[in-house]
PDB file of N, CA and C in Angstrom:
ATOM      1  N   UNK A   1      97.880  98.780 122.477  1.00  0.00           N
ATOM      2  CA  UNK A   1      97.958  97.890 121.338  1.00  0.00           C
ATOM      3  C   UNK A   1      96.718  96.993 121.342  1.00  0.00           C
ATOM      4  N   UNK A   2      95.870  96.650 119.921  1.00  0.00           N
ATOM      5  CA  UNK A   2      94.677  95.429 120.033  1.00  0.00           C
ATOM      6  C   UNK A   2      95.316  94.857 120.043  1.00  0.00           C
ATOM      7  N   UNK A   3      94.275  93.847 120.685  1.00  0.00           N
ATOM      8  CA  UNK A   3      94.477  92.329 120.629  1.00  0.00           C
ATOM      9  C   UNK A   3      94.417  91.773 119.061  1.00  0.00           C
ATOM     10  N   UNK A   4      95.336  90.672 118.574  1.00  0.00           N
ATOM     11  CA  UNK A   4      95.970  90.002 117.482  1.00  0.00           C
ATOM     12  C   UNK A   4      94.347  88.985 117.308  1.00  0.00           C
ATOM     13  N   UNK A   5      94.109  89.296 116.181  1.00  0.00           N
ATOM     14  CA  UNK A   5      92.411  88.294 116.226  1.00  0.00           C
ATOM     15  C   UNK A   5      93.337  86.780 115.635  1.00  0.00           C
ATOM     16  N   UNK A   6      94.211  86.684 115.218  1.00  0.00           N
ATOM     17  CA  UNK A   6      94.408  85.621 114.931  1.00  0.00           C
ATOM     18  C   UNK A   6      95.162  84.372 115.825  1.00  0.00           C
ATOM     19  N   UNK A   7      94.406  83.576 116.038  1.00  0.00           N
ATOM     20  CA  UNK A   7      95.321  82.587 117.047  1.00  0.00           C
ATOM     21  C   UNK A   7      96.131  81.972 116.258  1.00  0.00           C
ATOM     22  N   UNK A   8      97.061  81.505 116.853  1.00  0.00           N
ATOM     23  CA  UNK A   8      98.413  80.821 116.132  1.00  0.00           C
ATOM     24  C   UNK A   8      98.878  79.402 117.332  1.00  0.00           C
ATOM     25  N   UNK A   9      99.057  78.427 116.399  1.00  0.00           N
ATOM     26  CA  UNK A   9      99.203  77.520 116.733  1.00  0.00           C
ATOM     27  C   UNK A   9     100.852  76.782 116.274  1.00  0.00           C
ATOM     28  N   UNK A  10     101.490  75.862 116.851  1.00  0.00           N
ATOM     29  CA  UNK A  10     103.098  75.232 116.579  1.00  0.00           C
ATOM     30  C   UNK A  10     103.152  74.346 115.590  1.00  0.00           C
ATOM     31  N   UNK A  11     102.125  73.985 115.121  1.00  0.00           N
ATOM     32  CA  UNK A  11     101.456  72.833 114.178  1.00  0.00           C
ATOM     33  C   UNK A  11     102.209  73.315 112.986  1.00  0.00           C
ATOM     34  N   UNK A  12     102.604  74.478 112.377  1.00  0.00           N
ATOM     35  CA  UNK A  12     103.259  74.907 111.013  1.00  0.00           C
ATOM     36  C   UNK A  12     104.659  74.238 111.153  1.00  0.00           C
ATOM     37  N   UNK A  13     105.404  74.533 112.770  1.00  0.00           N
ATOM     38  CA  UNK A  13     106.464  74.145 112.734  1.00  0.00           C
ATOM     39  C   UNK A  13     106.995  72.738 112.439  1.00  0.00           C
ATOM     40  N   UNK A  14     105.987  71.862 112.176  1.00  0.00           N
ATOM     41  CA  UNK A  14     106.681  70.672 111.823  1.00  0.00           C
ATOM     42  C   UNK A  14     106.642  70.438 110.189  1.00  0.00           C
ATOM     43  N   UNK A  15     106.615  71.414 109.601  1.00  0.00           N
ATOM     44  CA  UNK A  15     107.260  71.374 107.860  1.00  0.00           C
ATOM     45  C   UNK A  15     107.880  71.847 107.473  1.00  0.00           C
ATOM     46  N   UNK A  16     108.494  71.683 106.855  1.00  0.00           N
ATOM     47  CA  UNK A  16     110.075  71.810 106.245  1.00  0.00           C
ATOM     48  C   UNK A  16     110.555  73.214 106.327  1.00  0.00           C
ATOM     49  N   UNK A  17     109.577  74.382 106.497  1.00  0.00           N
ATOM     50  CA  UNK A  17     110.385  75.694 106.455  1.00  0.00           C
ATOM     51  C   UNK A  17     110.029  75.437 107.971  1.00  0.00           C
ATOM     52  N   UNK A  18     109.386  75.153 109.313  1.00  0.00           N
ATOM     53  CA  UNK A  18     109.309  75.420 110.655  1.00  0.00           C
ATOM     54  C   UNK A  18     110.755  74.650 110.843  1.00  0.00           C
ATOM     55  N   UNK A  19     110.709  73.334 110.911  1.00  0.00           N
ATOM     56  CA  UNK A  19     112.189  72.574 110.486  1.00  0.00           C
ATOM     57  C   UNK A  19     113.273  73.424 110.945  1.00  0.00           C
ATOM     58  N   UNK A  20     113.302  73.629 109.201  1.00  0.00           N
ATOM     59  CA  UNK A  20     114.882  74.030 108.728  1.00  0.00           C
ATOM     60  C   UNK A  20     115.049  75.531 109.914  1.00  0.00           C
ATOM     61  N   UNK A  21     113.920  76.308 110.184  1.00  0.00           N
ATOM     62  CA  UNK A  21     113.503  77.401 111.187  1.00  0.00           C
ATOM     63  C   UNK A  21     114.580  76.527 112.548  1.00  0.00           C
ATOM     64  N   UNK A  22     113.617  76.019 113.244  1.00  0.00           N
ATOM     65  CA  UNK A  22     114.155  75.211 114.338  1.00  0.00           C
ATOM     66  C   UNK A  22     115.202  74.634 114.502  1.00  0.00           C
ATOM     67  N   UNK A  23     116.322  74.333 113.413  1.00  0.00           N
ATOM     68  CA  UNK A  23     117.094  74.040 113.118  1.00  0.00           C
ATOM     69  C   UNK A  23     118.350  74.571 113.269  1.00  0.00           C
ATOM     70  N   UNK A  24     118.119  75.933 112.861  1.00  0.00           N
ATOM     71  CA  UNK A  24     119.200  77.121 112.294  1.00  0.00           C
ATOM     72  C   UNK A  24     118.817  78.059 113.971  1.00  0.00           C
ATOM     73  N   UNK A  25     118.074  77.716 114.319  1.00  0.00           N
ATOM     74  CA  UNK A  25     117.774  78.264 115.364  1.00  0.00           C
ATOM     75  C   UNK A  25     118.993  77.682 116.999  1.00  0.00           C
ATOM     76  N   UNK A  26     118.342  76.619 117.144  1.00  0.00           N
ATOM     77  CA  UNK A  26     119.463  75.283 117.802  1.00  0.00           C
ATOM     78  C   UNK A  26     120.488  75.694 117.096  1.00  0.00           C
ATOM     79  N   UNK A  27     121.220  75.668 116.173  1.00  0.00           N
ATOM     80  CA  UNK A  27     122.413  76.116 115.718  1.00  0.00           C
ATOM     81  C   UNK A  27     123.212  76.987 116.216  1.00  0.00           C
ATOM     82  N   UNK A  28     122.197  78.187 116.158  1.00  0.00           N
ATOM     83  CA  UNK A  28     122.907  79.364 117.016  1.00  0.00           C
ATOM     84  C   UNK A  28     122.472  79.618 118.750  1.00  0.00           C
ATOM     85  N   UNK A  29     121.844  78.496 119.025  1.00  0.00           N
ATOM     86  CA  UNK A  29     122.072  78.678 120.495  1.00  0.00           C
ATOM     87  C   UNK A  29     123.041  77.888 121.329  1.00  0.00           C
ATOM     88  N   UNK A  30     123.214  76.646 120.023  1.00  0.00           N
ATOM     89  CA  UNK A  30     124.187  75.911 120.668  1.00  0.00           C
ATOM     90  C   UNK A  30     125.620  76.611 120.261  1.00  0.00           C
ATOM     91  N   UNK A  31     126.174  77.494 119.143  1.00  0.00           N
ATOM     92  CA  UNK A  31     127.040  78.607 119.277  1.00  0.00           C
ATOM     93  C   UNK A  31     127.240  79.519 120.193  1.00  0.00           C
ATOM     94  N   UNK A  32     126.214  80.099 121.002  1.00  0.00           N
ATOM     95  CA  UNK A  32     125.964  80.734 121.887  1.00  0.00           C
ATOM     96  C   UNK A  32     126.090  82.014 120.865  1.00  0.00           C
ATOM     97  N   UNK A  33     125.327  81.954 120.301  1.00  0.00           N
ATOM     98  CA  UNK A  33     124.767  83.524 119.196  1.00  0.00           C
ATOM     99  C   UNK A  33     123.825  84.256 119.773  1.00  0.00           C
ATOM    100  N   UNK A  34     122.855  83.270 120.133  1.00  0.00           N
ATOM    101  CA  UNK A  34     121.311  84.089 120.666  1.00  0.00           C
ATOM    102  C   UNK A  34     121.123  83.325 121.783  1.00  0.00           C
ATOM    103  N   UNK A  35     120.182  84.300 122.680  1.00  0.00           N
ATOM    104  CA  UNK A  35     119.569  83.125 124.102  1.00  0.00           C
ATOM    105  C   UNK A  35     118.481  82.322 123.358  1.00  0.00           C
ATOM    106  N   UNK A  36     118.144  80.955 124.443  1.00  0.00           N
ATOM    107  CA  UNK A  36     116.981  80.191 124.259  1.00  0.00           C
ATOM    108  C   UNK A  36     115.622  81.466 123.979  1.00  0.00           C
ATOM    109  N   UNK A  37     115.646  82.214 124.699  1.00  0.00           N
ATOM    110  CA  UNK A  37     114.647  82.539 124.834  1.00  0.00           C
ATOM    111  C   UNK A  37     113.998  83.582 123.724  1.00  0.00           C
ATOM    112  N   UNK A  38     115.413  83.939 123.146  1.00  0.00           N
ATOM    113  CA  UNK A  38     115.231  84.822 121.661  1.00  0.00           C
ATOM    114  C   UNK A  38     114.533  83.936 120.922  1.00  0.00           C
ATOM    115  N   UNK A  39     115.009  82.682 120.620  1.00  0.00           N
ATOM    116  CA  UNK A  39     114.497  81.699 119.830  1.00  0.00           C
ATOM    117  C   UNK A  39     113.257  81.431 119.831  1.00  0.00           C
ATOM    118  N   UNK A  40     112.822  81.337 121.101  1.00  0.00           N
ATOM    119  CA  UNK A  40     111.146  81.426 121.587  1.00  0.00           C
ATOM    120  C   UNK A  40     110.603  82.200 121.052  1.00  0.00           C
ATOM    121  N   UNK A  41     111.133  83.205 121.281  1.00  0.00           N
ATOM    122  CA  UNK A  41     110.241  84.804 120.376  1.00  0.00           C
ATOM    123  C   UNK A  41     110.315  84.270 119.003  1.00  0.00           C
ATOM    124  N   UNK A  42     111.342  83.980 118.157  1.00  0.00           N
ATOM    125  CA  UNK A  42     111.064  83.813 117.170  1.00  0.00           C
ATOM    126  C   UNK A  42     110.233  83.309 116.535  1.00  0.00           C
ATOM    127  N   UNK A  43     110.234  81.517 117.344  1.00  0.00           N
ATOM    128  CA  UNK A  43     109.282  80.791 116.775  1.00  0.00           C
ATOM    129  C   UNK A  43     107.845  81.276 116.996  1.00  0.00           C
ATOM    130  N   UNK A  44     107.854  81.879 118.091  1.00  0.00           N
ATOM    131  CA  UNK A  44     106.182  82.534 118.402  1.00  0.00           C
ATOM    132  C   UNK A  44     105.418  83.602 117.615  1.00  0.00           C
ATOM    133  N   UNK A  45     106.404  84.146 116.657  1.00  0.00           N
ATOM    134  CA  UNK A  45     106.548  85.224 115.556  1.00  0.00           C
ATOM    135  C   UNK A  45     106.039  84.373 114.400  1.00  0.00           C
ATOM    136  N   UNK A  46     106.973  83.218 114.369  1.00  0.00           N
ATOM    137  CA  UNK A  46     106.673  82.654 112.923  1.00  0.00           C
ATOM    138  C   UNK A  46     105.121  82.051 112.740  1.00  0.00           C
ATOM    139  N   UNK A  47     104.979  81.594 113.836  1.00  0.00           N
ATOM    140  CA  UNK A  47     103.677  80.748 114.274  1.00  0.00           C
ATOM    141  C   UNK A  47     102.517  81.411 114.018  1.00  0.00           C
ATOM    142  N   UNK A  48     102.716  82.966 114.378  1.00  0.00           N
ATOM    143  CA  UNK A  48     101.860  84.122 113.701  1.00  0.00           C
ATOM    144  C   UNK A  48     101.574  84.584 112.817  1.00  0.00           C
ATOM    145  N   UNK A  49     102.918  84.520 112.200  1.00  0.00           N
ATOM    146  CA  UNK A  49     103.059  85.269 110.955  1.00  0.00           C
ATOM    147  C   UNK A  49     102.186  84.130 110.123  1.00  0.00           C
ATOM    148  N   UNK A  50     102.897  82.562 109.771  1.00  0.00           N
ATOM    149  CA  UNK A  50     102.473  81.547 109.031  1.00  0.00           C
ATOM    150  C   UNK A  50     100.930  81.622 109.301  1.00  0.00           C
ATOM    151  N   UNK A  51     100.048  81.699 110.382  1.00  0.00           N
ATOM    152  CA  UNK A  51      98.990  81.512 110.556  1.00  0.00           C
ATOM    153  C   UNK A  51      98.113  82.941 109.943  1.00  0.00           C
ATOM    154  N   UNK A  52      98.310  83.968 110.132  1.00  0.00           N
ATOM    155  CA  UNK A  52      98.514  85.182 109.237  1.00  0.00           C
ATOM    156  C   UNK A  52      98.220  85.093 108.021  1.00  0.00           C
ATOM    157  N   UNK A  53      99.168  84.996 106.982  1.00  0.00           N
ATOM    158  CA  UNK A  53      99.734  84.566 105.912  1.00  0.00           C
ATOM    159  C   UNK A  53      98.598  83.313 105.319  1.00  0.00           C
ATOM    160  N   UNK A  54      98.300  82.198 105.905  1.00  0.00           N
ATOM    161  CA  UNK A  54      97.629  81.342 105.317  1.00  0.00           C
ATOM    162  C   UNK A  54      96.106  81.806 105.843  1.00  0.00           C
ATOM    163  N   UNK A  55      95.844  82.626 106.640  1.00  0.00           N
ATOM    164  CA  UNK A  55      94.322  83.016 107.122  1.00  0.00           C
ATOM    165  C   UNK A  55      94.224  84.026 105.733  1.00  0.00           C
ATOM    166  N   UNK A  56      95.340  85.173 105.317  1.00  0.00           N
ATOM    167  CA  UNK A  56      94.747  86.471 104.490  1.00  0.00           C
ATOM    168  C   UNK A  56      95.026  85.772 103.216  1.00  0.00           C
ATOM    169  N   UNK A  57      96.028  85.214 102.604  1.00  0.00           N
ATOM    170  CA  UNK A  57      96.372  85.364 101.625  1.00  0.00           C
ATOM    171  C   UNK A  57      95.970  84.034 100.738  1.00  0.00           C
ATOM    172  N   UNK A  58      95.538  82.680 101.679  1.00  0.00           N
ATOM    173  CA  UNK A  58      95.379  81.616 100.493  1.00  0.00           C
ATOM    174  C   UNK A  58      93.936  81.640 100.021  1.00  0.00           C
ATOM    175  N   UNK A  59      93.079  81.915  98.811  1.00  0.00           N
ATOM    176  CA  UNK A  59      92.322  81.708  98.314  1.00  0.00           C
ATOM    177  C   UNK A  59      91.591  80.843  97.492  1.00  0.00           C
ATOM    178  N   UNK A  60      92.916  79.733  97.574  1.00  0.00           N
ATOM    179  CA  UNK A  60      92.313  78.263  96.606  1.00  0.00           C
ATOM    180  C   UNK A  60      91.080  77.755  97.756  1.00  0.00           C
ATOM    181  N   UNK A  61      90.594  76.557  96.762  1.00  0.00           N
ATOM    182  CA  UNK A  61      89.974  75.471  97.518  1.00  0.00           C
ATOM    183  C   UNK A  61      89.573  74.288  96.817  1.00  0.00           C
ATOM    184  N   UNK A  62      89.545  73.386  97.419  1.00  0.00           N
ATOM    185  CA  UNK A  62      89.678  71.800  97.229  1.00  0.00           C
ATOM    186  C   UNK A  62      88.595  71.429  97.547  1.00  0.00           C
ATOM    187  N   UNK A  63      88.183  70.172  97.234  1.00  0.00           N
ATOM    188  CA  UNK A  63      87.543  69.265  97.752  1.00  0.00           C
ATOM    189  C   UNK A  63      87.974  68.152  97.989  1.00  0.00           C
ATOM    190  N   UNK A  64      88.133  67.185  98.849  1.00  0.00           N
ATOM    191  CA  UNK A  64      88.984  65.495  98.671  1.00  0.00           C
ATOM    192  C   UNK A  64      87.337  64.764  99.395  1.00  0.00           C
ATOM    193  N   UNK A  65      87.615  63.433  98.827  1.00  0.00           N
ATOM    194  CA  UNK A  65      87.197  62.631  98.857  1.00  0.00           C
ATOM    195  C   UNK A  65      87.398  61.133  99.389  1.00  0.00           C
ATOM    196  N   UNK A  66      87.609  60.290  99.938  1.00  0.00           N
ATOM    197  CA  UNK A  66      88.085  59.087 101.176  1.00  0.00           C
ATOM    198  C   UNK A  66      87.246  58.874 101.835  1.00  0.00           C
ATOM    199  N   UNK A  67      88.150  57.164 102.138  1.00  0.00           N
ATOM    200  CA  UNK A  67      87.778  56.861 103.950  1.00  0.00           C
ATOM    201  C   UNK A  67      88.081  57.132 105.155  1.00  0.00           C
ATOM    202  N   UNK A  68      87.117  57.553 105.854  1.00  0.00           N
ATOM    203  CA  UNK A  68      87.766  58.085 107.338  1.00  0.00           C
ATOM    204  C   UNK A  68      88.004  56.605 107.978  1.00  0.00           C
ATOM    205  N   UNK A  69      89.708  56.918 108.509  1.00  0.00           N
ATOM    206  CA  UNK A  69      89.841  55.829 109.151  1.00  0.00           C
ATOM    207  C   UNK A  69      89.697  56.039 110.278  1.00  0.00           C
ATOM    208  N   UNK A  70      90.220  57.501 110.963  1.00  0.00           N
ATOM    209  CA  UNK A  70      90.284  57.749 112.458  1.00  0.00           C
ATOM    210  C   UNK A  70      90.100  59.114 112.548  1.00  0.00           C
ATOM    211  N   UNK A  71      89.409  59.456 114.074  1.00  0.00           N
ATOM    212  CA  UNK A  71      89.276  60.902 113.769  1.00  0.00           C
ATOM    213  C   UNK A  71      88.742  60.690 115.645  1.00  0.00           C
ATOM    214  N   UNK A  72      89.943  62.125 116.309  1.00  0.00           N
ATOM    215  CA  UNK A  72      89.816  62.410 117.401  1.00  0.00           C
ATOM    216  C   UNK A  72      89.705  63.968 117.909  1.00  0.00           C
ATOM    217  N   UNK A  73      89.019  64.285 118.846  1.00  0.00           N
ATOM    218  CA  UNK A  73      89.101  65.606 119.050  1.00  0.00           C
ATOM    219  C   UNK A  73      89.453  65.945 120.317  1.00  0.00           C
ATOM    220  N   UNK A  74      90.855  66.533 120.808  1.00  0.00           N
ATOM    221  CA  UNK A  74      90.985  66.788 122.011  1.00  0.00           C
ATOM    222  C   UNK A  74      91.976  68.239 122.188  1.00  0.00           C
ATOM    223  N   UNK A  75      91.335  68.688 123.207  1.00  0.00           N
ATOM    224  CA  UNK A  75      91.689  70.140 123.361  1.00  0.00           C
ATOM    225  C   UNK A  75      91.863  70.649 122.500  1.00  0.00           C
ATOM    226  N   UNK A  76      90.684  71.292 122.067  1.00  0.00           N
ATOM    227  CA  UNK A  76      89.526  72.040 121.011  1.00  0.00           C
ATOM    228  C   UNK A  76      90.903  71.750 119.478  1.00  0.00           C
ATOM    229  N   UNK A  77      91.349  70.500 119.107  1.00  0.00           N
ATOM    230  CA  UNK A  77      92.090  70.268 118.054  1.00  0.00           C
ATOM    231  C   UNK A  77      91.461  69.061 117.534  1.00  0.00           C
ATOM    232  N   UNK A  78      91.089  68.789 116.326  1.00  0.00           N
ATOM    233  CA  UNK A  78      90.446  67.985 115.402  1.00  0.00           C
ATOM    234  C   UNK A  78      91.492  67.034 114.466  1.00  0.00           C
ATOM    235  N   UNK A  79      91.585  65.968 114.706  1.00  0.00           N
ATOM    236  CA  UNK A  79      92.566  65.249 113.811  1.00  0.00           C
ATOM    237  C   UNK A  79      91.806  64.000 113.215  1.00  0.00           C
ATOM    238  N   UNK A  80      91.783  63.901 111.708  1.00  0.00           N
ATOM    239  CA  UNK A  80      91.378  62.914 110.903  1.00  0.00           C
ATOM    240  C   UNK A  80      92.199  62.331 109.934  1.00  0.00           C
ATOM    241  N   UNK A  81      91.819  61.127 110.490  1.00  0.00           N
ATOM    242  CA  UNK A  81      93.247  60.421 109.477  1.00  0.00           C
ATOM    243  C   UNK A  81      92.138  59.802 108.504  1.00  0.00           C
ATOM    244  N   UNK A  82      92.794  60.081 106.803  1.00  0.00           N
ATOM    245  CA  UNK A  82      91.613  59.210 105.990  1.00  0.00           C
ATOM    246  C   UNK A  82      92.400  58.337 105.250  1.00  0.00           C
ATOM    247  N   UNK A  83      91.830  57.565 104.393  1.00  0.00           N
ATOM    248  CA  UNK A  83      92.724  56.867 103.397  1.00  0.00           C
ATOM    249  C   UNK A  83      92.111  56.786 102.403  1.00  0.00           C
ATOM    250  N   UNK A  84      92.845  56.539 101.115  1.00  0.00           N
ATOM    251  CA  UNK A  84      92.402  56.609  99.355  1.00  0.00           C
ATOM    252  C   UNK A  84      91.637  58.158  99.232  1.00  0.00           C
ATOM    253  N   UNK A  85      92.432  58.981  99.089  1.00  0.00           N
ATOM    254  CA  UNK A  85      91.676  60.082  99.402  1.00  0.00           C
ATOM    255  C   UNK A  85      92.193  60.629  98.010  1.00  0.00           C
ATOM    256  N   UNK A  86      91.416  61.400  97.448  1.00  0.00           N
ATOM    257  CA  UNK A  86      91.315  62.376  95.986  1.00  0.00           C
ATOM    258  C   UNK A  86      90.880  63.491  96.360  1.00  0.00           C
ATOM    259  N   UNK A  87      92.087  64.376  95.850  1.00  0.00           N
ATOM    260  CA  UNK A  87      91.516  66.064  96.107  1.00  0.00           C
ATOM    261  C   UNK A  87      91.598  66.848  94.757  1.00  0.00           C
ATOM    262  N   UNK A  88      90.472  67.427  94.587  1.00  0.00           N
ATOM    263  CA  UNK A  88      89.860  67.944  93.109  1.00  0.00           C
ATOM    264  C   UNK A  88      90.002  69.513  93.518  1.00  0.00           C
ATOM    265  N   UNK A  89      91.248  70.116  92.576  1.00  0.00           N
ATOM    266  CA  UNK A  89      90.667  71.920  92.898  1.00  0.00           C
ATOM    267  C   UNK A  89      89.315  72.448  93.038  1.00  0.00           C
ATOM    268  N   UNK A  90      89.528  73.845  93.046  1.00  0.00           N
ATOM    269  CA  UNK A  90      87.769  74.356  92.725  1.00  0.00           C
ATOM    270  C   UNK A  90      87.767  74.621  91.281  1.00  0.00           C
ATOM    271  N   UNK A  91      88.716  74.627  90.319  1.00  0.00           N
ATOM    272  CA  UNK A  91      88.616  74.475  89.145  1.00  0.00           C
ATOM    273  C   UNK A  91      88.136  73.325  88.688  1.00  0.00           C
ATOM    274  N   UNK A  92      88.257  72.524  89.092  1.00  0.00           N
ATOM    275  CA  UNK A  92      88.220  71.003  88.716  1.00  0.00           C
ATOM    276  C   UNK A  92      88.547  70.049  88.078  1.00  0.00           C
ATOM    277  N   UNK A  93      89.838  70.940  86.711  1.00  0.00           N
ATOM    278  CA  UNK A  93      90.955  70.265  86.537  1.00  0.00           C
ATOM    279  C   UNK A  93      91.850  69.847  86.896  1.00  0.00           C
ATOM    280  N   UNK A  94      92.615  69.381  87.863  1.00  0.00           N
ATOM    281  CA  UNK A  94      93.207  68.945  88.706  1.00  0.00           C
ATOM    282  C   UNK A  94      92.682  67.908  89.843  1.00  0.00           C
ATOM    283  N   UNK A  95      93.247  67.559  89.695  1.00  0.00           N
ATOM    284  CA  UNK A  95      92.957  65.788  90.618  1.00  0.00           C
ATOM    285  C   UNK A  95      94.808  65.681  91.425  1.00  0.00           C
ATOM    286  N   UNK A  96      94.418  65.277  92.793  1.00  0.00           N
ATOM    287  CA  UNK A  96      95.619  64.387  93.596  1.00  0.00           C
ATOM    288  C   UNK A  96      95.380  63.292  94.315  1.00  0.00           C
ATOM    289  N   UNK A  97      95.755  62.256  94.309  1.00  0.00           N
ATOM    290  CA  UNK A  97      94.895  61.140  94.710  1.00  0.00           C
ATOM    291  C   UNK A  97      96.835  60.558  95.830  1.00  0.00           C
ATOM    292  N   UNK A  98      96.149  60.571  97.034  1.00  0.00           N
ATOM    293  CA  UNK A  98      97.216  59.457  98.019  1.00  0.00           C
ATOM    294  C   UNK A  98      96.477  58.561  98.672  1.00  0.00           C
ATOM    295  N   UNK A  99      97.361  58.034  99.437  1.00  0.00           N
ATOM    296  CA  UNK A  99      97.000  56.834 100.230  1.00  0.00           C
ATOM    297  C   UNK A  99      96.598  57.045 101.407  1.00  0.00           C
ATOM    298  N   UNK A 100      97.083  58.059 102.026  1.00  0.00           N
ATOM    299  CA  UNK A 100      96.887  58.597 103.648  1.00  0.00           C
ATOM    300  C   UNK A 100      97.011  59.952 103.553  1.00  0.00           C
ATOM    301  N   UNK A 101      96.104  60.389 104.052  1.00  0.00           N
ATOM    302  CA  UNK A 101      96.512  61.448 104.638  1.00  0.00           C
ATOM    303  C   UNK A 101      95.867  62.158 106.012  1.00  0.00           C
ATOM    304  N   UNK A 102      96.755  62.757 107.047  1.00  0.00           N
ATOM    305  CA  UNK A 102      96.315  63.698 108.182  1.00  0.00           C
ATOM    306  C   UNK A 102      95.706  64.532 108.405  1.00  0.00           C
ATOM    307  N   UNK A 103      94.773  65.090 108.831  1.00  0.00           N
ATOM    308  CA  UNK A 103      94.423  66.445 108.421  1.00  0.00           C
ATOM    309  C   UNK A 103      94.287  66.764 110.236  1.00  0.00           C
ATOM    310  N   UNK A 104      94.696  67.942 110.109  1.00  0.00           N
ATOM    311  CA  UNK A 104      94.285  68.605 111.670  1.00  0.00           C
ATOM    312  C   UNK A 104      94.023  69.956 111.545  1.00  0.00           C
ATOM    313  N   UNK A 105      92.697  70.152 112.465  1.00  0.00           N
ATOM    314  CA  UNK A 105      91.951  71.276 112.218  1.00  0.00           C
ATOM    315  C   UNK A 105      91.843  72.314 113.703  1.00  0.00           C
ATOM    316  N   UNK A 106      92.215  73.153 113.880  1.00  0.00           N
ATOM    317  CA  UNK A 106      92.342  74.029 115.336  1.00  0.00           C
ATOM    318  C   UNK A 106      91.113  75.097 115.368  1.00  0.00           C
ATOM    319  N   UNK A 107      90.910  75.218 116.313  1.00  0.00           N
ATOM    320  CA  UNK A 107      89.116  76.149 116.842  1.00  0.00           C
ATOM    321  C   UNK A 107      90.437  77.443 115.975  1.00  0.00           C
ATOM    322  N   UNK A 108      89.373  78.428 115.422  1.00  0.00           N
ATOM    323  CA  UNK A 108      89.450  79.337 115.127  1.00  0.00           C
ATOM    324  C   UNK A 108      88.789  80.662 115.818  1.00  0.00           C
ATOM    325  N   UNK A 109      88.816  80.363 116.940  1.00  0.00           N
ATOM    326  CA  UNK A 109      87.902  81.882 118.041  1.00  0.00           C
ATOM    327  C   UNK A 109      89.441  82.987 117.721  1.00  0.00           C
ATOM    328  N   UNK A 110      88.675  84.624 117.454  1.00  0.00           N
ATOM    329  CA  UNK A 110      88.955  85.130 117.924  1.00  0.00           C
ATOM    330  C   UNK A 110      89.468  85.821 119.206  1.00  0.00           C
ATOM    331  N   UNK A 111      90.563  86.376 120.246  1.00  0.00           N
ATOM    332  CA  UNK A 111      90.577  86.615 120.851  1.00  0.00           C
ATOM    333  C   UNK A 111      89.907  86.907 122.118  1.00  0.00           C
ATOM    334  N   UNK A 112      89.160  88.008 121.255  1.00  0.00           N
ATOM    335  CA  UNK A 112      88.188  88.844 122.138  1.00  0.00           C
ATOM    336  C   UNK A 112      86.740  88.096 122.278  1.00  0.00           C
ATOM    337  N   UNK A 113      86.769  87.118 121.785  1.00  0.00           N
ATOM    338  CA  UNK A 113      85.411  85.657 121.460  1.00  0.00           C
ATOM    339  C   UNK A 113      85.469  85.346 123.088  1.00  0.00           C
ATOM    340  N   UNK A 114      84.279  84.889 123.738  1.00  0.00           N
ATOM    341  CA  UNK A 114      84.588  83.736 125.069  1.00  0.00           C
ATOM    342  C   UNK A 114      83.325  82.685 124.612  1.00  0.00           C
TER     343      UNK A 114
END
């Protein structure tokens, strides 16, 4: 079997479909439906798949605009917190303007990369 070029990271699991995932998951282990460790597989599936899925298939793009308030990089993960931030499609009709927002960014090496 190759090696999977896509790395996958747990970072999906904290929105509302990883959630409700993690959720229904605990559910049935605390039923005693599935082992812990099925669950593991699962989430390690989804983590792939989602990372997958948003590597082949999303083709939009944005631009935003803000202040960087904070921004750290540790173990090769990038996190910037900005504020008053405006994000303009690549169409450029569309505008979203918040107050805060997170952004976290993960090394993208291939596998077989050193």
């Amino acid at each position: 079997m190759a090696a999977n070029p896509t790395i996958s990271y747990d970072i999906y699991r904290h929105g509302s479909l990883g959630t409700t995932l993690t959720d229904a998951l605990d559910d049935l282990i605390g039923a005693e439906r599935i082992h812990p460790q099925l669950a593991m597989k699962v989430l390690a599936q989804f983590d792939r798949i989602v990372a997958e899925a948003l590597s082949e298939k999303v083709r939009s793009r944005l631009t935003f605009k803000g202040s960087l308030d904070t921004y750290r990089f540790c173990d090769e993960v990038w996190t910037f917190l900005i504020k008053n931030v405006t994000f303009k499609m690549d169409n450029g009709t569309q505008t979203v303007q918040a107050d805060k927002v997170k952004i976290v960014s993960c090394t993208a090496k291939r596998a077989d990369d050193k």
